[in-house]
Every structure is written in structure tokens, then in C-alpha cells.
C-alpha atoms as a PDB file:
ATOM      1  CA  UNK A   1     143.539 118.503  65.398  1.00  0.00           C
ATOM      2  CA  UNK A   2     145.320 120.352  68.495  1.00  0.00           C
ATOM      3  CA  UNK A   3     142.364 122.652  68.594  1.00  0.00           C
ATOM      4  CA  UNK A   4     139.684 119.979  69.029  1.00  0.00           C
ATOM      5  CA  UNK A   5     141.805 118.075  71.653  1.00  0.00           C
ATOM      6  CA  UNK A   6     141.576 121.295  74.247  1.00  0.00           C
ATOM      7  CA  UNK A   7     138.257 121.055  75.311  1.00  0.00           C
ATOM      8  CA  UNK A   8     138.485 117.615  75.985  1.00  0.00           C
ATOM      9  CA  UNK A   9     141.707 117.491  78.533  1.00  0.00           C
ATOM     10  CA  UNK A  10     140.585 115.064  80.792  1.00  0.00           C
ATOM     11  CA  UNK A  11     140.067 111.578  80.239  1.00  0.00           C
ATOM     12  CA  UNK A  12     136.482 111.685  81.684  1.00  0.00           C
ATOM     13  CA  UNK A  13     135.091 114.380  78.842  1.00  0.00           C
ATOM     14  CA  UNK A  14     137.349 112.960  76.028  1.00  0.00           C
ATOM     15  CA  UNK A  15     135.440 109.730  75.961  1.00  0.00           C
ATOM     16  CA  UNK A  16     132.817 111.724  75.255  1.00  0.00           C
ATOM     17  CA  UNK A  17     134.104 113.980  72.278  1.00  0.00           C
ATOM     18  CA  UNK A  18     136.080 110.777  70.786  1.00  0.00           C
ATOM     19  CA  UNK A  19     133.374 109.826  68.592  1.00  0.00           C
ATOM     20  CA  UNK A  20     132.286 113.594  67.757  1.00  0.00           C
ATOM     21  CA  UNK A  21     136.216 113.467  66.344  1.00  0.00           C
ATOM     22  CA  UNK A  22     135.294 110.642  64.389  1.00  0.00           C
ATOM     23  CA  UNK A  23     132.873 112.131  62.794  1.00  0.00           C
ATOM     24  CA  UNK A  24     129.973 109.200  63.939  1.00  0.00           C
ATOM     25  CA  UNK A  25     128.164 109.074  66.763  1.00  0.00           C
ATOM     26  CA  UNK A  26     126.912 106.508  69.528  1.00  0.00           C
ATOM     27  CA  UNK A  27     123.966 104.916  68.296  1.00  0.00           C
ATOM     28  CA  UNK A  28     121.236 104.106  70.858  1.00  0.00           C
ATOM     29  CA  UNK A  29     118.030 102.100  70.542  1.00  0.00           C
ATOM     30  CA  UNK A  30     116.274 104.943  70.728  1.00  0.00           C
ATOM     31  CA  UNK A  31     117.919 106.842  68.067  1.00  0.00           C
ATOM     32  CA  UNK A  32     117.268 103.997  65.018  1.00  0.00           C
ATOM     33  CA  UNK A  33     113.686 103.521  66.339  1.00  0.00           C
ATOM     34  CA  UNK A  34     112.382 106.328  68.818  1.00  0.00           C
ATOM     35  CA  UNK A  35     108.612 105.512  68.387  1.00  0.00           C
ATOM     36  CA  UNK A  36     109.656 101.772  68.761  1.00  0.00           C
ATOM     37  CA  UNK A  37     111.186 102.424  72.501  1.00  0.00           C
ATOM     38  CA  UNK A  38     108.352 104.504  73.173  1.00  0.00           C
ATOM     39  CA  UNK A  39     105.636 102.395  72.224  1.00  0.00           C
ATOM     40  CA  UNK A  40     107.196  99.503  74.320  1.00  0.00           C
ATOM     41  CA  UNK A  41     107.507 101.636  77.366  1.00  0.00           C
ATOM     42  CA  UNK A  42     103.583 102.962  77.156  1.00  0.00           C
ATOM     43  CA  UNK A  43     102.658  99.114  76.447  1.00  0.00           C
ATOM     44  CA  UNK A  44     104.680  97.655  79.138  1.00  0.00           C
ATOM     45  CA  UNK A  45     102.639 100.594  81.168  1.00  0.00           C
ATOM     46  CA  UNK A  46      99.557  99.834  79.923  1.00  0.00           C
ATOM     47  CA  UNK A  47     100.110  95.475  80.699  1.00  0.00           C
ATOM     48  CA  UNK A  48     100.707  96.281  84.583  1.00  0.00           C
ATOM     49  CA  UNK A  49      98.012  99.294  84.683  1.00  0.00           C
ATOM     50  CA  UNK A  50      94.937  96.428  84.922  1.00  0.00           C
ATOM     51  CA  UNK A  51      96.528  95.221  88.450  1.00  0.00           C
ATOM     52  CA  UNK A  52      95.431  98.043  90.164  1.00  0.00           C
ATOM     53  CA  UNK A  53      94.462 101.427  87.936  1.00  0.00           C
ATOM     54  CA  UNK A  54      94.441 103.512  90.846  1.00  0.00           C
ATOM     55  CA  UNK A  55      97.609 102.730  92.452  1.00  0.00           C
ATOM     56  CA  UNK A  56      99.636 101.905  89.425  1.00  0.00           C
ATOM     57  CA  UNK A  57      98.931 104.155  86.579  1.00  0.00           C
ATOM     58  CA  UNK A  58      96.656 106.842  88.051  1.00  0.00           C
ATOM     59  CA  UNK A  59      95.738 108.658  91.292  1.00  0.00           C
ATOM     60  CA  UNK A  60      97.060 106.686  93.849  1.00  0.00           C
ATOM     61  CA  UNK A  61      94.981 108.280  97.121  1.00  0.00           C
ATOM     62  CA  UNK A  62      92.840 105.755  97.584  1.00  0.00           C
ATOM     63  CA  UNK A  63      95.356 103.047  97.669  1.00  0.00           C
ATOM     64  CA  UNK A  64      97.383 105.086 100.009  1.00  0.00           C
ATOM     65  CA  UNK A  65      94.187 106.097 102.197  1.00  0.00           C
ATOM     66  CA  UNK A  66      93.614 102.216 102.316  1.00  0.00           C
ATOM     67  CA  UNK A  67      97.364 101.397 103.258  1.00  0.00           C
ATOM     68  CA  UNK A  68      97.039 104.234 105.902  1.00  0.00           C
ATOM     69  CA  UNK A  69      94.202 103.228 107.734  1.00  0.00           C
ATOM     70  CA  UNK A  70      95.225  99.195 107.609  1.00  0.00           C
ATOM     71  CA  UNK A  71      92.527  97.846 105.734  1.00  0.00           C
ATOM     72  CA  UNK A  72      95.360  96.488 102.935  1.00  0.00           C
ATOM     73  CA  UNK A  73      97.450  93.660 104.324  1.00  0.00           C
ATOM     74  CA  UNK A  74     101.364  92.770 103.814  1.00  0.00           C
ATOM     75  CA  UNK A  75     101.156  90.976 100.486  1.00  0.00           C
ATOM     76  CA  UNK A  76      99.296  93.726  98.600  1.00  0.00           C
ATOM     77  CA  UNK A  77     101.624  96.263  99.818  1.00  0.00           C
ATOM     78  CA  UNK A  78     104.880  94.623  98.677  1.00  0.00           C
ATOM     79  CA  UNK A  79     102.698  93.767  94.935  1.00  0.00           C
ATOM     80  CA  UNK A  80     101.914  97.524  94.760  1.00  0.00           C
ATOM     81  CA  UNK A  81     105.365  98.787  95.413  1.00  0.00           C
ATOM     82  CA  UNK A  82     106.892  95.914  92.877  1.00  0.00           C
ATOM     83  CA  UNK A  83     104.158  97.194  90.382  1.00  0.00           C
ATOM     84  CA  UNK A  84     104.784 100.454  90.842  1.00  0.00           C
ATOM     85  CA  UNK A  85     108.601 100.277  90.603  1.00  0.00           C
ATOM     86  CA  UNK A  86     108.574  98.390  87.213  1.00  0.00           C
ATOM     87  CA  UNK A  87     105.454 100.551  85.710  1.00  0.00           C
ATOM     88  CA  UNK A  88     108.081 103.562  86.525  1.00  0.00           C
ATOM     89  CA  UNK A  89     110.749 101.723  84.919  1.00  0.00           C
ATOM     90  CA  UNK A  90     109.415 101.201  81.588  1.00  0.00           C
ATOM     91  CA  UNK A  91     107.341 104.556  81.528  1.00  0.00           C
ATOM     92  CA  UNK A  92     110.629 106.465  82.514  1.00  0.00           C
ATOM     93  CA  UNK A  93     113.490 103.989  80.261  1.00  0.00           C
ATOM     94  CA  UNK A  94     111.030 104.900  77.255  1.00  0.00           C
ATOM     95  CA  UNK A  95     111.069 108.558  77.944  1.00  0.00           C
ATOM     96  CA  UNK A  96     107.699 109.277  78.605  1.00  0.00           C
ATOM     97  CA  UNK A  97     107.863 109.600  81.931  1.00  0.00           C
ATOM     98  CA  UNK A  98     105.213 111.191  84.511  1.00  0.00           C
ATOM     99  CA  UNK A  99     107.792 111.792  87.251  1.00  0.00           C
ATOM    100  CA  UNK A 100     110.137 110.387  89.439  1.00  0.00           C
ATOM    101  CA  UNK A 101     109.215 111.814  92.845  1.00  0.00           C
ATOM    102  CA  UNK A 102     105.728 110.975  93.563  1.00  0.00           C
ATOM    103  CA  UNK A 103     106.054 107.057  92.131  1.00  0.00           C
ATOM    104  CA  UNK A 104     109.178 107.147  94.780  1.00  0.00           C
ATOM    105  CA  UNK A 105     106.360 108.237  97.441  1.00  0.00           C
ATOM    106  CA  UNK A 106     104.249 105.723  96.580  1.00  0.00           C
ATOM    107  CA  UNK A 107     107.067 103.050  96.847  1.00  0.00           C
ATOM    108  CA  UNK A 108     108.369 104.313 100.187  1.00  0.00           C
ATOM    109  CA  UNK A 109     104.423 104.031 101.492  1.00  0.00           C
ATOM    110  CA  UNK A 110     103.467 100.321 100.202  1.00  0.00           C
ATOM    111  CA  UNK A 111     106.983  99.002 100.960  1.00  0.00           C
ATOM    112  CA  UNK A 112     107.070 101.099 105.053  1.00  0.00           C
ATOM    113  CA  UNK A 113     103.685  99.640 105.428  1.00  0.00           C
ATOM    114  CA  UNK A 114     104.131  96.234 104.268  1.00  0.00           C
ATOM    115  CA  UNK A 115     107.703  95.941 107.029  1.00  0.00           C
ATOM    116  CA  UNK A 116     105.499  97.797 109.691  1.00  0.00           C
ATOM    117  CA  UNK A 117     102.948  94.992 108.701  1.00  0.00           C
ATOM    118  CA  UNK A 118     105.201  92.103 109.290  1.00  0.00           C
ATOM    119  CA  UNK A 119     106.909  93.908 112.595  1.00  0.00           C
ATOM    120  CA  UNK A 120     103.503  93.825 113.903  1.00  0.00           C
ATOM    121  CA  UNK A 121     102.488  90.144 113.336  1.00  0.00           C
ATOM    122  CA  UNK A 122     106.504  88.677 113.480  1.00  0.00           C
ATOM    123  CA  UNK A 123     107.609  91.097 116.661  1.00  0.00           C
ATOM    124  CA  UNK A 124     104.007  91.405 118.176  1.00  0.00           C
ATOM    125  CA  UNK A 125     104.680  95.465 118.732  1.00  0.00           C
ATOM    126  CA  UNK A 126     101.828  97.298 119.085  1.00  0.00           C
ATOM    127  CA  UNK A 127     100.153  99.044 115.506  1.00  0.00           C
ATOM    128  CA  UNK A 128      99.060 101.777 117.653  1.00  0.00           C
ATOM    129  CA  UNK A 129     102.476 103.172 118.502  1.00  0.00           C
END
């Protein structure tokens, strides 16, 4: 028993090697039912995916070209970025995720240009500038 406890000195690693000791694991959702999680995750995708296919679950140029050149107002900014945030969610809590970087793009766009949107019409600044 002395030589199990040395690799786990510290109270921070020894909650992890506790149940190793016991001989039983954590048990996770996804470790009874791994295609069950997954299949959740890729439906809960697939549900939010009709909103907008190219800015949601796909290549999301366009949507970004539109937000760019201010043809998209306020409202569909902030639905894209709230769509886009929970697609990511779901794809990346089920583990079959696409990335993490480029969804964060996308958010940081619709969610910049739906404030810059609102400092325009609430502060009258100029959309030029």
C-alpha cells in the first residue's frame, strides 16, 4: 500500500488515483452509453443546423461576408452567435467536435457586430469610422 501512495503525494493528484486504489472507477455518461452521448450531441447539432446551414453547421463565409458589409442587422447577429455557441456546445460535450477556434471566430464576429450595431443606432457614432 506505501508504494501506491507515492505517486500520489499531493492532495490534488490523490483524488485522482483514490478510486484506481479502489479498484473501480468513475463512471461517466459517456462510459455506460458512448453512442447514446454521441448521438444526442450530432442530433442536438442537426435540430439548430435548419436556422441557418451556412452559419451554423457549415461554411460560415457568407454569413460573415453579410455581417461585414452590414446588410445583416442587430437581431440576426446576436441569434447567430447564440446558435452558434450552443451548436458548439452539444457537438463538442458529445465529443465529436469540429473545433473550438473557428466557432469562437464566428462568435466574436456576430456578437462585435451586433454591439457595433446598437452603438451606431443607441450612440449615433458614425459606421464609417
Amino acid at each position: 500500500m506505501a508504494l501506491k501512495g507515492q505517486p500520489c503525494r499531493s492532495a490534488r493528484v490523490s483524488a485522482v488515483c483514490w478510486p484506481a486504489w479502489r479498484g473501480s472507477a468513475r463512471r461517466t455518461p459517456d462510459a455506460r452509453l458512448p453512442w447514446a452521448w454521441q448521438r444526442a450531441g450530432g442530433m442536438a447539432v442537426a435540430a439548430l443546423a435548419p436556422f441557418h446551414l451556412n452559419g451554423i453547421a457549415g461554411d460560415p463565409y457568407k454569413t460573415l461576408t453579410l455581417a461585414l458589409t452590414g446588410k445583416m442587422t442587430a437581431t440576426a447577429m446576436a441569434a447567430f452567435c447564440a446558435l452558434k455557441l450552443a451548436s458548439t456546445v452539444s457537438s463538442y460535450s458529445s465529443g465529436g467536435s469540429g473545433g473550438i477556434f473557428a466557432p469562437a471566430l464566428f462568435m466574436g464576429a456576430m456578437l462585435g457586430g451586433a454591439v457595433g450595431h446598437l452603438d451606431v443606432i443607441v450612440f449615433h457614432h458614425s459606421a464609417d469610422s
